[in-house]
C-alpha atoms as a PDB file:
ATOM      1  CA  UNK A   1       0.000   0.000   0.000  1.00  0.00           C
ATOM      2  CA  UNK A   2       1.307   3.378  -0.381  1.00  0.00           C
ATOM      3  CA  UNK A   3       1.386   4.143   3.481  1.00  0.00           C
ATOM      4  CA  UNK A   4       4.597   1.415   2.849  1.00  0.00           C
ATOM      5  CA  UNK A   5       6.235   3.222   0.554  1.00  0.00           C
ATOM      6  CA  UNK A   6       9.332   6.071  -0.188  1.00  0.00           C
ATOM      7  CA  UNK A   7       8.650   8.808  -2.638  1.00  0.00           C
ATOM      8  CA  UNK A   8       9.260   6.933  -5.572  1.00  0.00           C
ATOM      9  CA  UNK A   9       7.093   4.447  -4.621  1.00  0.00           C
ATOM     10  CA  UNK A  10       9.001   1.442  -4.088  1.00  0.00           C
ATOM     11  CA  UNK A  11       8.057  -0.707  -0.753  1.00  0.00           C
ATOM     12  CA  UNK A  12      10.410   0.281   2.340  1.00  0.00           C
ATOM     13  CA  UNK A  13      12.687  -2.526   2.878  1.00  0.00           C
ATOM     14  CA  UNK A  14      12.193  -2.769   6.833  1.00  0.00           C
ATOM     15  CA  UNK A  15       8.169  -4.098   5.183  1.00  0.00           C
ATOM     16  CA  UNK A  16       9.256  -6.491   3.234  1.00  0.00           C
ATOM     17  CA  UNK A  17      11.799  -7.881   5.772  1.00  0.00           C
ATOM     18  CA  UNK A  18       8.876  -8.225   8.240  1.00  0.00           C
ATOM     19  CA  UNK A  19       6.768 -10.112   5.798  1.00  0.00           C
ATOM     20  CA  UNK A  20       9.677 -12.322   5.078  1.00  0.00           C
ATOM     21  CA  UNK A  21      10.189 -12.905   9.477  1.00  0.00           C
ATOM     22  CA  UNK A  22       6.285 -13.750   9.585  1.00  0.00           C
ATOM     23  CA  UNK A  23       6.717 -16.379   7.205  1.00  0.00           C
ATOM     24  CA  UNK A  24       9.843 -17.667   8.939  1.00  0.00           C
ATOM     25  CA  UNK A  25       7.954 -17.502  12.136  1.00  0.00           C
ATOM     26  CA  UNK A  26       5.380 -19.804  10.779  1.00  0.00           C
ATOM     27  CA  UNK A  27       7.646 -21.930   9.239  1.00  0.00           C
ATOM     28  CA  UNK A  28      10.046 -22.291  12.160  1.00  0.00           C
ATOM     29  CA  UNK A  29       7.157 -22.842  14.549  1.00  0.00           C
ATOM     30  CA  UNK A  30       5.370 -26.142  12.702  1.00  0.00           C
ATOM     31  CA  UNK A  31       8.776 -28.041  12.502  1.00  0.00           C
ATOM     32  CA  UNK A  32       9.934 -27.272  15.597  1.00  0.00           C
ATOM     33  CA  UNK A  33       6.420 -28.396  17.082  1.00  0.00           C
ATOM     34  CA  UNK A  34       5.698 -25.227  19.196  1.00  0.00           C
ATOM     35  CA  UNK A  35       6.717 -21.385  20.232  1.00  0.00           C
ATOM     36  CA  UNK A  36      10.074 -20.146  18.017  1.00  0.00           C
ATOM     37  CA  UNK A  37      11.411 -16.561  18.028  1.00  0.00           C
ATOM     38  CA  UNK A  38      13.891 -14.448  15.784  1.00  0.00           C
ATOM     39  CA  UNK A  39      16.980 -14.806  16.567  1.00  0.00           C
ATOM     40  CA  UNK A  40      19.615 -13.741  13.968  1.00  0.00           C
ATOM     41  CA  UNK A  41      18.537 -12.450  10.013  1.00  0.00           C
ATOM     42  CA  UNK A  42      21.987 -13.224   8.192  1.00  0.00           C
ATOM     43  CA  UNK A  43      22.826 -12.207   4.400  1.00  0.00           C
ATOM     44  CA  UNK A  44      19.662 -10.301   3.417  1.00  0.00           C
ATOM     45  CA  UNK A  45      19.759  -9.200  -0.086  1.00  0.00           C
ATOM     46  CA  UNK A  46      17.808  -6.897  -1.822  1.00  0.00           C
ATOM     47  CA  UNK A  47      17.577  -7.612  -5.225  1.00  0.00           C
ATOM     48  CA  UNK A  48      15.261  -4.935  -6.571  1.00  0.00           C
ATOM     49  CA  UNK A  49      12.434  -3.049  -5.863  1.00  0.00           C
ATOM     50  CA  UNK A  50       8.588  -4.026  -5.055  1.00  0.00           C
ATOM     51  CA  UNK A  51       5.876  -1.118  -6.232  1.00  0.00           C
ATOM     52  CA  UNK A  52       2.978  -0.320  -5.126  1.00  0.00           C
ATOM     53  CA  UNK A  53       0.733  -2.824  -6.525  1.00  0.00           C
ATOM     54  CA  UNK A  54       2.786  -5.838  -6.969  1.00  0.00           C
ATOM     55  CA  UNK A  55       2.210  -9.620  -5.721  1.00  0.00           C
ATOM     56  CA  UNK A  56       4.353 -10.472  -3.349  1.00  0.00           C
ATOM     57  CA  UNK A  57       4.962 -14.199  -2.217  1.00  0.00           C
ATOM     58  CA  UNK A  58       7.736 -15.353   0.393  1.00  0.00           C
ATOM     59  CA  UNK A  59       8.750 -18.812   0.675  1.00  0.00           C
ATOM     60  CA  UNK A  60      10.793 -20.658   3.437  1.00  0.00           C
ATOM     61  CA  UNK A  61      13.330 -23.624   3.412  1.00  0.00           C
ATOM     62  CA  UNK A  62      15.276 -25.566   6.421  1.00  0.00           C
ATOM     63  CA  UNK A  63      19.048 -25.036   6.065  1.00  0.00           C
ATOM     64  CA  UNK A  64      19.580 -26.697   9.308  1.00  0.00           C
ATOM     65  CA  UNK A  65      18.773 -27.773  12.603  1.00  0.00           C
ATOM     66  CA  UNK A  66      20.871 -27.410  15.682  1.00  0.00           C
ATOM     67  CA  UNK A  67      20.002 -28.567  18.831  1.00  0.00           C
ATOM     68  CA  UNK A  68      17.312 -25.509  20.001  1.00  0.00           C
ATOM     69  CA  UNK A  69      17.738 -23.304  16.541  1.00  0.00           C
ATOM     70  CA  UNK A  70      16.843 -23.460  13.235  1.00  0.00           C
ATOM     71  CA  UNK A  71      18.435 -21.643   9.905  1.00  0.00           C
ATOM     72  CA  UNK A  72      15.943 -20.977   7.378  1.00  0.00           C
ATOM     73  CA  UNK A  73      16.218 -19.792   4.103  1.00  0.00           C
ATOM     74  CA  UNK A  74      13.365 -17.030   3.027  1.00  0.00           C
ATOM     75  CA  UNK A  75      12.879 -15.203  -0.444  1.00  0.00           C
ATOM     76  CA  UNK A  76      10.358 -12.554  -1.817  1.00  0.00           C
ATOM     77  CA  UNK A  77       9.308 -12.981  -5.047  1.00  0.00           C
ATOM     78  CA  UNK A  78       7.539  -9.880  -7.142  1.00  0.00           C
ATOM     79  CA  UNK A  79       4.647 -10.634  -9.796  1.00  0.00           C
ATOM     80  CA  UNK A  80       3.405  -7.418 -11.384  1.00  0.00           C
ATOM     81  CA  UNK A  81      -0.411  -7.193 -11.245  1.00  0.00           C
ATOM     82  CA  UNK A  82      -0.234  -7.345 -15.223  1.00  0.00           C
ATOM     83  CA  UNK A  83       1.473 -10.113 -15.856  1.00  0.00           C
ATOM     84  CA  UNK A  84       2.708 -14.089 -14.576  1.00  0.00           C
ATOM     85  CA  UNK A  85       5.973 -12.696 -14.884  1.00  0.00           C
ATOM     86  CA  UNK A  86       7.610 -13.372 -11.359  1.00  0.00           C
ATOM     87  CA  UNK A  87      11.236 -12.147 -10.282  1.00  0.00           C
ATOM     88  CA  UNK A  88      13.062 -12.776  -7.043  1.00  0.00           C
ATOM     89  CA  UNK A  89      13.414  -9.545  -4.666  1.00  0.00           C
ATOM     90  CA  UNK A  90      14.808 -10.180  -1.191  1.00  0.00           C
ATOM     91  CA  UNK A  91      16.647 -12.586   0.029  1.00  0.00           C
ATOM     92  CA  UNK A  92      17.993 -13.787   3.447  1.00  0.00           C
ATOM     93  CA  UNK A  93      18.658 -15.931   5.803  1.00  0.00           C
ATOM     94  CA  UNK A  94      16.801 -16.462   9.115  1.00  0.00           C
ATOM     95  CA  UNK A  95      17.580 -18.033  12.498  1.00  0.00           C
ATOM     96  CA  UNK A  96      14.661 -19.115  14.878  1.00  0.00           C
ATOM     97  CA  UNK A  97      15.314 -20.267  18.237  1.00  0.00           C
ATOM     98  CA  UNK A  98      12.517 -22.754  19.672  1.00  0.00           C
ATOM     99  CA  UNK A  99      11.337 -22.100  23.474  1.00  0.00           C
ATOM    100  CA  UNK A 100       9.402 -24.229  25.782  1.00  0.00           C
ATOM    101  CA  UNK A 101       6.177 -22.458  27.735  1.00  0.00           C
ATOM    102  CA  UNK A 102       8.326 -20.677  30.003  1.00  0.00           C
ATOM    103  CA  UNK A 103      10.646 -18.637  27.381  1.00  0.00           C
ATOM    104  CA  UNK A 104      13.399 -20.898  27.953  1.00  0.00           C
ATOM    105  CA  UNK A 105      15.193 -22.535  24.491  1.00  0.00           C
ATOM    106  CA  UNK A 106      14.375 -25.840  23.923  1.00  0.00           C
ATOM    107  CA  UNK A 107      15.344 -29.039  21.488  1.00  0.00           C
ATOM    108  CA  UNK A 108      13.970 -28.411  18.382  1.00  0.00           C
ATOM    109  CA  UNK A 109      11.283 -31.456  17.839  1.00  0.00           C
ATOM    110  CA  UNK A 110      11.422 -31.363  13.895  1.00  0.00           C
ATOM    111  CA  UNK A 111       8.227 -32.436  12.642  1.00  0.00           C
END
């Protein structure tokens, strides 16, 4: 939306980057079986820009899993609202932490 944008009317980066940790989020949180958080974004990328009005889709895919952490690869992808033409945007990589119910880390139970 334009509230997201600079002046020339490209999304900020800090919105896309946030879109990107939601999906990790999700992502780390199913195959870890429970409660992750952020714990390190590594190598992010920007590739080029996202206007107002494009399709954005983010995708996640285990690196690795440690004992309570996971690394998780995430990238933005752009369609234009005209066309099936889709281009890679941002790139990064993410690393979750899982915690058990009292905040504490905890094994990672990949599921």
């Amino acid at each position: 939306m334009p509230a997201d944008t600079n002046p020339y009317g490209d999304i900020f980066g800090g919105w896309l980057v946030s879109q990107m940790d939601l999906a990790a989020s999700a992502f780390a949180s199913r195959h870890s079986g429970g409660r992750t958080v952020t714990a390190a974004i590594d190598a992010i990328s920007f590739l080029r820009p996202v206007r107002v009005g494009d399709e954005v889709s983010v995708y996640a895919s285990l690196l690795s899993v440690g004992r309570t952490s996971m690394s998780i690869a995430v990238e933005a992808w752009q369609r234009d609202r005209n066309s099936e033409d889709t281009q890679p945007v941002t790139k990064a990589k993410f690393t979750f932490v899982a915690l058990d119910e009292t905040g504490r880390p905890r094994p990672v139970q990949f599921q």
